[in-house]
C-alpha atoms as a PDB file:
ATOM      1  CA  UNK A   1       2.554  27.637  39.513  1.00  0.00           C
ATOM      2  CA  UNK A   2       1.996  31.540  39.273  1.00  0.00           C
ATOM      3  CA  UNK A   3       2.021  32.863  35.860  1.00  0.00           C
ATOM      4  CA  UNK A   4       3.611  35.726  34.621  1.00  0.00           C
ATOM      5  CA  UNK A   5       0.616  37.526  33.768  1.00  0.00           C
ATOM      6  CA  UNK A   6      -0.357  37.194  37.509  1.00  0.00           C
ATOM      7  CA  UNK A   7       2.697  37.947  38.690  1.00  0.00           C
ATOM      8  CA  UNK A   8       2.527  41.350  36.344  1.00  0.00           C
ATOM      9  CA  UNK A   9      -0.885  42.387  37.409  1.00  0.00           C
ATOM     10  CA  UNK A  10       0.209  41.733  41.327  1.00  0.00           C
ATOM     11  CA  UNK A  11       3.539  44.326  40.705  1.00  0.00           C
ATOM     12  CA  UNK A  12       1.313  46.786  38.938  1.00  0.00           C
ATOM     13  CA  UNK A  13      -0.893  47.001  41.309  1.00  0.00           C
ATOM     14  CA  UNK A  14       1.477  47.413  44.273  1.00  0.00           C
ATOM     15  CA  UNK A  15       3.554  50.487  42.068  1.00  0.00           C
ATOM     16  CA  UNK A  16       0.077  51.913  42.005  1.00  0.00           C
ATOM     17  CA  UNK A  17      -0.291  52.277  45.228  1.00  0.00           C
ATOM     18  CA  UNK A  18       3.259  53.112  45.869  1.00  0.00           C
ATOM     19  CA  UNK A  19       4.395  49.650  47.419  1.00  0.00           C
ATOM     20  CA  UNK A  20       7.883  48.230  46.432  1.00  0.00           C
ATOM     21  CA  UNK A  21       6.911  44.825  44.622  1.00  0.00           C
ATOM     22  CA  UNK A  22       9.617  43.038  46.443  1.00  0.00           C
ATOM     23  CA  UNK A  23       9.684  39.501  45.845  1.00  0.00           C
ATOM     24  CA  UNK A  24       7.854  38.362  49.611  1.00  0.00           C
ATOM     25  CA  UNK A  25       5.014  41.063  49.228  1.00  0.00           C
ATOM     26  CA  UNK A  26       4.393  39.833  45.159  1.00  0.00           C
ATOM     27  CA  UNK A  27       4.216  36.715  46.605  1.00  0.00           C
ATOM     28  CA  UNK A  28       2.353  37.137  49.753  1.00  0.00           C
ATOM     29  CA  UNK A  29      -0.180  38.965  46.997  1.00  0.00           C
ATOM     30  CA  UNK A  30      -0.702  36.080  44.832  1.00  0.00           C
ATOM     31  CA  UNK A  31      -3.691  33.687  45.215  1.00  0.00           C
ATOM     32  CA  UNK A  32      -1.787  30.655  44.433  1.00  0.00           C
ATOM     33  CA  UNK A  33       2.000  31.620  45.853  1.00  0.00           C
ATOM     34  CA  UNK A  34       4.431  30.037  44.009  1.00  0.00           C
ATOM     35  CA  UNK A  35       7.772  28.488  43.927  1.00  0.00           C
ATOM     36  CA  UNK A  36      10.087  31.945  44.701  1.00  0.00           C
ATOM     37  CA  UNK A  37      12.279  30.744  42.076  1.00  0.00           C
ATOM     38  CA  UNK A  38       9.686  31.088  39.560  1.00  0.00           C
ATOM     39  CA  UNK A  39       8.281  34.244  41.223  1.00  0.00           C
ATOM     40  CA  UNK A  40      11.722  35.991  40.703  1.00  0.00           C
ATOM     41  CA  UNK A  41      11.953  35.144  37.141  1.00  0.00           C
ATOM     42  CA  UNK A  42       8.359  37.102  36.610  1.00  0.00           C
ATOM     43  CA  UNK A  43       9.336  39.769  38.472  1.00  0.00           C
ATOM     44  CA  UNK A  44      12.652  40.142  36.506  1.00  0.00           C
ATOM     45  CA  UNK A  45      10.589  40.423  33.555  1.00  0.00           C
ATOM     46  CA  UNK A  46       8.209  42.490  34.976  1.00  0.00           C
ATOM     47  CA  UNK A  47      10.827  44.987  36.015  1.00  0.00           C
ATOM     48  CA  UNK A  48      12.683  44.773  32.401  1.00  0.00           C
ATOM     49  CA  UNK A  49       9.330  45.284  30.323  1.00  0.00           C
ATOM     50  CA  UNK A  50       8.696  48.616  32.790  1.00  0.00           C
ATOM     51  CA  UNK A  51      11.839  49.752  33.320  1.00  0.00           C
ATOM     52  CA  UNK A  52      11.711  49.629  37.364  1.00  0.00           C
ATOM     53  CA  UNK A  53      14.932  50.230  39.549  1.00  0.00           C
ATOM     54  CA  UNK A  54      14.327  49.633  42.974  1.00  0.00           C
ATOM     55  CA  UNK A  55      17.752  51.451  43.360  1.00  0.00           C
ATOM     56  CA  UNK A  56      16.476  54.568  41.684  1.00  0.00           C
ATOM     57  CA  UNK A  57      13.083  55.136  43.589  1.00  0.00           C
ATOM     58  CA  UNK A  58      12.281  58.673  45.378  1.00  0.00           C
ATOM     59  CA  UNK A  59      11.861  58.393  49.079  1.00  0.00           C
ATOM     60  CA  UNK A  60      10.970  62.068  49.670  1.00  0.00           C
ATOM     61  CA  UNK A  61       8.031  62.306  46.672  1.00  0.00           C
ATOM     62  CA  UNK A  62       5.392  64.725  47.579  1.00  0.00           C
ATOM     63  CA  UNK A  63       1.496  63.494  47.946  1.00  0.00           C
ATOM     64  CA  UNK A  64       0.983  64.755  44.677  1.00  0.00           C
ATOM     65  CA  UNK A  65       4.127  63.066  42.696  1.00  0.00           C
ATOM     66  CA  UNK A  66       2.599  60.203  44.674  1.00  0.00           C
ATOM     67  CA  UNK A  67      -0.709  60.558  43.755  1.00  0.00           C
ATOM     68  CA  UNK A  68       0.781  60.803  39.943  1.00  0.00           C
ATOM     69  CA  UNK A  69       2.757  57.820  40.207  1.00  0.00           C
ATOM     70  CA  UNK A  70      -0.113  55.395  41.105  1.00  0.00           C
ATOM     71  CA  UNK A  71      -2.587  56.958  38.801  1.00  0.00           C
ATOM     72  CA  UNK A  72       0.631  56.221  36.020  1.00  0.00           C
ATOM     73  CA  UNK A  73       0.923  52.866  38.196  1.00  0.00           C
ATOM     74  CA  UNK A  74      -2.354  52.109  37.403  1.00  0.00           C
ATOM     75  CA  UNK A  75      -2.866  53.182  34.143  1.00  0.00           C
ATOM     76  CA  UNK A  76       0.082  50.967  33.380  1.00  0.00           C
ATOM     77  CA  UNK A  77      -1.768  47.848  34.967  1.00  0.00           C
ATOM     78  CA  UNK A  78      -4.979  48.906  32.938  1.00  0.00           C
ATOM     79  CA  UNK A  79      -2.625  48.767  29.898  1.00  0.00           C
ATOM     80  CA  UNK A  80      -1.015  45.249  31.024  1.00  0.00           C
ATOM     81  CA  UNK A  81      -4.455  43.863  31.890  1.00  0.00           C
ATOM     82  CA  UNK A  82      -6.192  44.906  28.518  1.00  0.00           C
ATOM     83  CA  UNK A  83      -2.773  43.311  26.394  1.00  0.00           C
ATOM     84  CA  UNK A  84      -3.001  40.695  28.310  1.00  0.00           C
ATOM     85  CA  UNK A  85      -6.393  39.982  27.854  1.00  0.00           C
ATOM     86  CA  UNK A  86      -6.214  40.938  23.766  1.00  0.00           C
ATOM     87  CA  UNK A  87      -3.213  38.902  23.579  1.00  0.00           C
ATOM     88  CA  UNK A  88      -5.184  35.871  25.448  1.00  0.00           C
ATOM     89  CA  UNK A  89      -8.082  35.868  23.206  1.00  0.00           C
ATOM     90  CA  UNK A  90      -6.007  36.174  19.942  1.00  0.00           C
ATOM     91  CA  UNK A  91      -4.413  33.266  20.912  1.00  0.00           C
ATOM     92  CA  UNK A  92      -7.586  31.472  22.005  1.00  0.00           C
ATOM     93  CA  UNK A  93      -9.152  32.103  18.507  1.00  0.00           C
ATOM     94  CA  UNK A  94      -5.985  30.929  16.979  1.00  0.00           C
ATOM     95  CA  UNK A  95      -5.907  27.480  18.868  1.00  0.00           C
ATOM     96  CA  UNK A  96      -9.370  27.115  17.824  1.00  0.00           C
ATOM     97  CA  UNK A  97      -7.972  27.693  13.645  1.00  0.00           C
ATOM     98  CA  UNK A  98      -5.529  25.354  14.256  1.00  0.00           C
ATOM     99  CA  UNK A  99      -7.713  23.164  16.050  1.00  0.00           C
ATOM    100  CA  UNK A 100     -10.159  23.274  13.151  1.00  0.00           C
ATOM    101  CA  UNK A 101      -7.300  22.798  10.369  1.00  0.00           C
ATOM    102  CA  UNK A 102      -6.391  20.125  12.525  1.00  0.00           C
ATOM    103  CA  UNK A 103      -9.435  18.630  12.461  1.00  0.00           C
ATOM    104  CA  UNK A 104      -9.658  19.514   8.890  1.00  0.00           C
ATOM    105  CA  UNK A 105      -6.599  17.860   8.055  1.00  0.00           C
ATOM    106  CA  UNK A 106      -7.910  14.284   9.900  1.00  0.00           C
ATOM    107  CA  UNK A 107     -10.731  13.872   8.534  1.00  0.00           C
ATOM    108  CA  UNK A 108      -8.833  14.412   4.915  1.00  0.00           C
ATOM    109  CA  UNK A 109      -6.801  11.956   5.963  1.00  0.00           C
ATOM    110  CA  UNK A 110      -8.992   9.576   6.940  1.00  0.00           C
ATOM    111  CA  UNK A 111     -11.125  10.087   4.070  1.00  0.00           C
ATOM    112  CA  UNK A 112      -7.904   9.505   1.864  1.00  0.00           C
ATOM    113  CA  UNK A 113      -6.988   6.409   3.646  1.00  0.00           C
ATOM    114  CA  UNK A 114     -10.859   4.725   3.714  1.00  0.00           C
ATOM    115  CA  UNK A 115     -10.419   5.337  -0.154  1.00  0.00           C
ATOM    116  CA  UNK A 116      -7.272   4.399  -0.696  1.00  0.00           C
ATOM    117  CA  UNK A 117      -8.223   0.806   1.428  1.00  0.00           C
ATOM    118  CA  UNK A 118     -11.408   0.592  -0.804  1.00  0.00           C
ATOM    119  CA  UNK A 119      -8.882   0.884  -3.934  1.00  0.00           C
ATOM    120  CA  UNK A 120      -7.305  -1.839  -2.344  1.00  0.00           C
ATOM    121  CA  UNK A 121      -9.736  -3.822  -1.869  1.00  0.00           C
ATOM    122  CA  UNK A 122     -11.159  -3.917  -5.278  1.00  0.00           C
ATOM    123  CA  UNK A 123      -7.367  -4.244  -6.562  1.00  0.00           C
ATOM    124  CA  UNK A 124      -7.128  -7.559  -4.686  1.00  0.00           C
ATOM    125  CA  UNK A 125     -10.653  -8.859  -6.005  1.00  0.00           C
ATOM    126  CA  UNK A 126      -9.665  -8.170  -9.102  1.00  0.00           C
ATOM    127  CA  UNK A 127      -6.653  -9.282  -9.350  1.00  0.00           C
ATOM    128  CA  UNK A 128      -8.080 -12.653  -8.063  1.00  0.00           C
ATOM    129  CA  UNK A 129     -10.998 -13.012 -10.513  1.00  0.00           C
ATOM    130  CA  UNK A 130      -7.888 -12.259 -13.145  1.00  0.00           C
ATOM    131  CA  UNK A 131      -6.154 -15.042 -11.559  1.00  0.00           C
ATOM    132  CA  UNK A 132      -9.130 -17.628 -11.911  1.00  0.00           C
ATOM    133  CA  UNK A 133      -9.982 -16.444 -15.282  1.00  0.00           C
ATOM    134  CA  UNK A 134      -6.164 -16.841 -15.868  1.00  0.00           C
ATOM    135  CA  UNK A 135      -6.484 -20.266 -14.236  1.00  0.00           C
ATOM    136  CA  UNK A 136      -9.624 -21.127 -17.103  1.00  0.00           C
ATOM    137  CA  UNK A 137      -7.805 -19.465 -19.865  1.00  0.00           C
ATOM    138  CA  UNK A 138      -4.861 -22.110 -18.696  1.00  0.00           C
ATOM    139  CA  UNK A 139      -6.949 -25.203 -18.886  1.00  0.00           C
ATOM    140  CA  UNK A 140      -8.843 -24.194 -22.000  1.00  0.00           C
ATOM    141  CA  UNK A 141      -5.260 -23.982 -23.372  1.00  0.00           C
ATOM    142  CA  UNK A 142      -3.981 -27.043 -22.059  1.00  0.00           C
ATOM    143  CA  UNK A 143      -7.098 -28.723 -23.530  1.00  0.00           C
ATOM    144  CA  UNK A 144      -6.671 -26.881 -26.920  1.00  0.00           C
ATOM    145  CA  UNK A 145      -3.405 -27.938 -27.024  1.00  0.00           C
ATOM    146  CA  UNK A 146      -4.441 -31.670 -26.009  1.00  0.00           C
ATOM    147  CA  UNK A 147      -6.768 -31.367 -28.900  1.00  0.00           C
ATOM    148  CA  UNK A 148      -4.244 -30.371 -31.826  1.00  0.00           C
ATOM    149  CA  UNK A 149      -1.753 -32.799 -30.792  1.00  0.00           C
ATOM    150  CA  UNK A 150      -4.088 -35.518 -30.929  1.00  0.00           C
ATOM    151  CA  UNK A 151      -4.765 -34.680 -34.187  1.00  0.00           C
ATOM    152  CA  UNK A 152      -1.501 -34.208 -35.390  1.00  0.00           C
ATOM    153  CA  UNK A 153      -0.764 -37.488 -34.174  1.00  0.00           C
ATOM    154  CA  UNK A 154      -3.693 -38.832 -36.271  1.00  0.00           C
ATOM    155  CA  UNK A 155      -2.759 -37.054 -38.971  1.00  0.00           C
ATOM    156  CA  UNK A 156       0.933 -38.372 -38.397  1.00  0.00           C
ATOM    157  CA  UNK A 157      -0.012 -41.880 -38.381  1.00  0.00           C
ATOM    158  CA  UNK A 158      -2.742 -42.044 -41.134  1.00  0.00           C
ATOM    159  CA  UNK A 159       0.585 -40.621 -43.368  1.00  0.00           C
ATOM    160  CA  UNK A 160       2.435 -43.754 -42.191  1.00  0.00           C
ATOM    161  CA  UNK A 161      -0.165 -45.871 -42.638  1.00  0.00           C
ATOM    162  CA  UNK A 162      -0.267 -44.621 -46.422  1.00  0.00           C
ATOM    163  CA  UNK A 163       3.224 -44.818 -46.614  1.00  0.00           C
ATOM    164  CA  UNK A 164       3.097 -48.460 -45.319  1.00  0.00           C
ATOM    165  CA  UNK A 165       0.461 -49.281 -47.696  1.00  0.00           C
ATOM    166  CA  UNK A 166       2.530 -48.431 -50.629  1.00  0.00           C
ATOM    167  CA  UNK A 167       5.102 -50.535 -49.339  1.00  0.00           C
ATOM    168  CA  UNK A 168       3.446 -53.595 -49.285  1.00  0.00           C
ATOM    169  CA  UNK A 169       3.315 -54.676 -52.768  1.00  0.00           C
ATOM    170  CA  UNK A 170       0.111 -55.633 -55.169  1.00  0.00           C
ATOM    171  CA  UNK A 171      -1.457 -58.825 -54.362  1.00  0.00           C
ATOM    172  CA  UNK A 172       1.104 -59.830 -51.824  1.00  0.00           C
ATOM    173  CA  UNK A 173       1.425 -59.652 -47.868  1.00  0.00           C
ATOM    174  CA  UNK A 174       4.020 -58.482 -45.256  1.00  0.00           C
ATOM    175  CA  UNK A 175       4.149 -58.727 -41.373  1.00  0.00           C
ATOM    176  CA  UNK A 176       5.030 -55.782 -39.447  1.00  0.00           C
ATOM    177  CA  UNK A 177       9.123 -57.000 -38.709  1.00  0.00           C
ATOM    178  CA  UNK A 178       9.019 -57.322 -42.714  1.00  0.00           C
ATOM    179  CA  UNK A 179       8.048 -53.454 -43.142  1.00  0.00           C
ATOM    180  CA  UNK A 180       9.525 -51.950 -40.733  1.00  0.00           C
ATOM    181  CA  UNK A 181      12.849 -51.722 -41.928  1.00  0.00           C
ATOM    182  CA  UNK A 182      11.436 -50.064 -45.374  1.00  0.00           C
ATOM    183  CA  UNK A 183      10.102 -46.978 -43.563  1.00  0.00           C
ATOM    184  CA  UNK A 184      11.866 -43.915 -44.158  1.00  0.00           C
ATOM    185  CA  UNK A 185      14.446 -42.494 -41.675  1.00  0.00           C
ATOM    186  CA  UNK A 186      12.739 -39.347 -41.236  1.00  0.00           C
ATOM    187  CA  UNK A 187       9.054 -40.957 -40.745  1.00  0.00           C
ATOM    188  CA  UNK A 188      10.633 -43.544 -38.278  1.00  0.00           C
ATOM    189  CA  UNK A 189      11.969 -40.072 -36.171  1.00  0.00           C
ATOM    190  CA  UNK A 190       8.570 -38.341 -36.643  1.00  0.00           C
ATOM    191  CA  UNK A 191       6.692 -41.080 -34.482  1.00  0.00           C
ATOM    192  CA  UNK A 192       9.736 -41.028 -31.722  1.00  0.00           C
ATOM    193  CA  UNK A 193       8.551 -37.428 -31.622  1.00  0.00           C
ATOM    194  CA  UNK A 194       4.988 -38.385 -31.098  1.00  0.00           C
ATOM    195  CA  UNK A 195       6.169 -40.737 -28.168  1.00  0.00           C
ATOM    196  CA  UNK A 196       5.442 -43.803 -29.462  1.00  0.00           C
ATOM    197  CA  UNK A 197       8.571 -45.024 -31.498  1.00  0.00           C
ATOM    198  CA  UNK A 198       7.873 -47.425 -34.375  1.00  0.00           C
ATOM    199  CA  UNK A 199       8.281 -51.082 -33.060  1.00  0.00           C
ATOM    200  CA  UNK A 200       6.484 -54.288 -34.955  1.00  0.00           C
ATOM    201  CA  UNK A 201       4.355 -53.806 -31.886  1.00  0.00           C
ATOM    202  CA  UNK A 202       3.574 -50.701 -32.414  1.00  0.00           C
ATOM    203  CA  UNK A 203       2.828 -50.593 -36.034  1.00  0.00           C
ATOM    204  CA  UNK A 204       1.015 -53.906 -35.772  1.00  0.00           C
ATOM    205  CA  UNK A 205      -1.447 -51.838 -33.392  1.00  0.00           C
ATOM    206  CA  UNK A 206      -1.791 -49.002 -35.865  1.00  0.00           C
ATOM    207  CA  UNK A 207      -2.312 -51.132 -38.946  1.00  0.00           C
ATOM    208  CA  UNK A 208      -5.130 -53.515 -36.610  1.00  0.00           C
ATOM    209  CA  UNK A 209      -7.044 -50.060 -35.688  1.00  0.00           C
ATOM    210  CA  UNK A 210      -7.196 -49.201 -39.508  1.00  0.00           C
ATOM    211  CA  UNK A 211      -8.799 -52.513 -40.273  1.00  0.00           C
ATOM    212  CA  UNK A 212     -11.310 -52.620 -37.791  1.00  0.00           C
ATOM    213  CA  UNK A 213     -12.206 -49.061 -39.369  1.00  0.00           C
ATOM    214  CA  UNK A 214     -12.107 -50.820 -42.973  1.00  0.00           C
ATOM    215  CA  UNK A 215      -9.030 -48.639 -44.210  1.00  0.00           C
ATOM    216  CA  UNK A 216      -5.697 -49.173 -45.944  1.00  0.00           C
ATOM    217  CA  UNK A 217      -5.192 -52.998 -45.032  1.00  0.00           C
ATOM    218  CA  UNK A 218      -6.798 -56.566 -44.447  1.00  0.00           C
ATOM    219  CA  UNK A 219      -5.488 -58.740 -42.374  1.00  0.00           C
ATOM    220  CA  UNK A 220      -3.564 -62.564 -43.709  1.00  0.00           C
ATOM    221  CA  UNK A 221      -2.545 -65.625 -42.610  1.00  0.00           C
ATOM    222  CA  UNK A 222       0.277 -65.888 -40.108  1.00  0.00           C
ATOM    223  CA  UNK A 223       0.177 -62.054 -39.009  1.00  0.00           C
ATOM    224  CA  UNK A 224       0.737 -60.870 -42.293  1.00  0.00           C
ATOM    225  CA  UNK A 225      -1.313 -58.002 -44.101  1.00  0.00           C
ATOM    226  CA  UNK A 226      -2.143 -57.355 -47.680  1.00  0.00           C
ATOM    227  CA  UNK A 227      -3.604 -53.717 -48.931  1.00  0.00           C
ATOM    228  CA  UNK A 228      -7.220 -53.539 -48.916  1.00  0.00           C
ATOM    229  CA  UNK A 229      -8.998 -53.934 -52.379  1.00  0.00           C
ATOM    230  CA  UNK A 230     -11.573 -51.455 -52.995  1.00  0.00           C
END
């Protein structure tokens, strides 16, 4: 596909030498040819940018008018050749700016990107050594909590077995049915809340554990128990 630089240098020339650049010679000139559809669009331009009239050209110039017309002829394609060449390597060094900004730009973006998926990265492993230390912060918790409720439930029941201590009276012995109903309302609630409500069963079990430790009661005849003497 001609150009339309070719296709300008080509028409110069031929003015120069005082040839009509008709559209068959321009492309009889050219070393590539061409479509003549894209031919006559060059040499459209070509005829705008010099201001050529085929219409208007002498056919009874002297040698010398001749002579001056293809010296201006060629000074003309001197002119075209030299812009054309300027304006090629201006925009030769610009492609290679914008090929370097380009490049520029890339390899900032790449950089940003490699650092950003680093960031990432070290996000995610932290946020999963946060989740296992999360995970033993939970179960040191959970066993904390295990912990204090076992003692409040210890400390619950050793106040019940006082309480059931004073309730058996001085020198005499009760069996578990026989107390039960003479524990307070609110103590009664209090072991519901521990999950173990008070049965005879229950409270027989708690008062049993206390004697084997040698506290609050001794055990009597027919499942009965009397307060421990000190």
């Amino acid at each position: 596909m001609p150009t339309e630089l070719s296709v300008f240098m080509v028409a110069d020339a031929m003015l120069a030498r005082g040839e009509k650049p008709s559209l068959r010679k321009v492309r009889e000139r050219l070393a590539t040819g061409g479509s003549p559809r894209e031919v006559c669009k060059h040499l459209r331009a070509w005829r705008k940018k010099r201001g050529y009239d085929p219409k208007l050209e002498p056919t009874d110039m002297s040698k010398g008018m001749k002579a001056a017309a293809q010296a201006l002829g060629m000074d003309l394609w001197k002119m075209a050749k030299r812009e054309a060449t300027q304006t090629f390597s201006r925009e030769r060094e610009q492609a290679k700016a914008d090929q370097a900004g380009e490049k520029e730009d890339r390899e900032h973006l790449l950089g940003m990107i490699e650092t950003l998926q680093a960031e990432n990265a070290a996000l995610k492993a932290k946020g999963a050594a946060a989740d296992q230390d999360g995970e033993r912060l939970q179960a040191r918790l959970a066993k904390v909590e295990n912990q204090l409720e076992r003692f409040r439930a210890e400390e619950f029941w050793d106040r019940v077995m006082q309480e059931v201590h004073d309730i058996i009276p001085d020198g005499s012995a009760m069996t578990p049915a026989e107390i039960l109903p003479e524990i307070r309302t609110w103590t009664v609630r209090g072991a519901a809340l521990h999950k173990e409500p008070l049965t005879p069963g229950v409270l027989k079990k708690k008062m049993d554990v206390r004697i084997k430790h040698g506290k609050y009661f001794e055990a009597q005849p027919q499942g009965r128990y009397g307060r421990r003497t000190a």
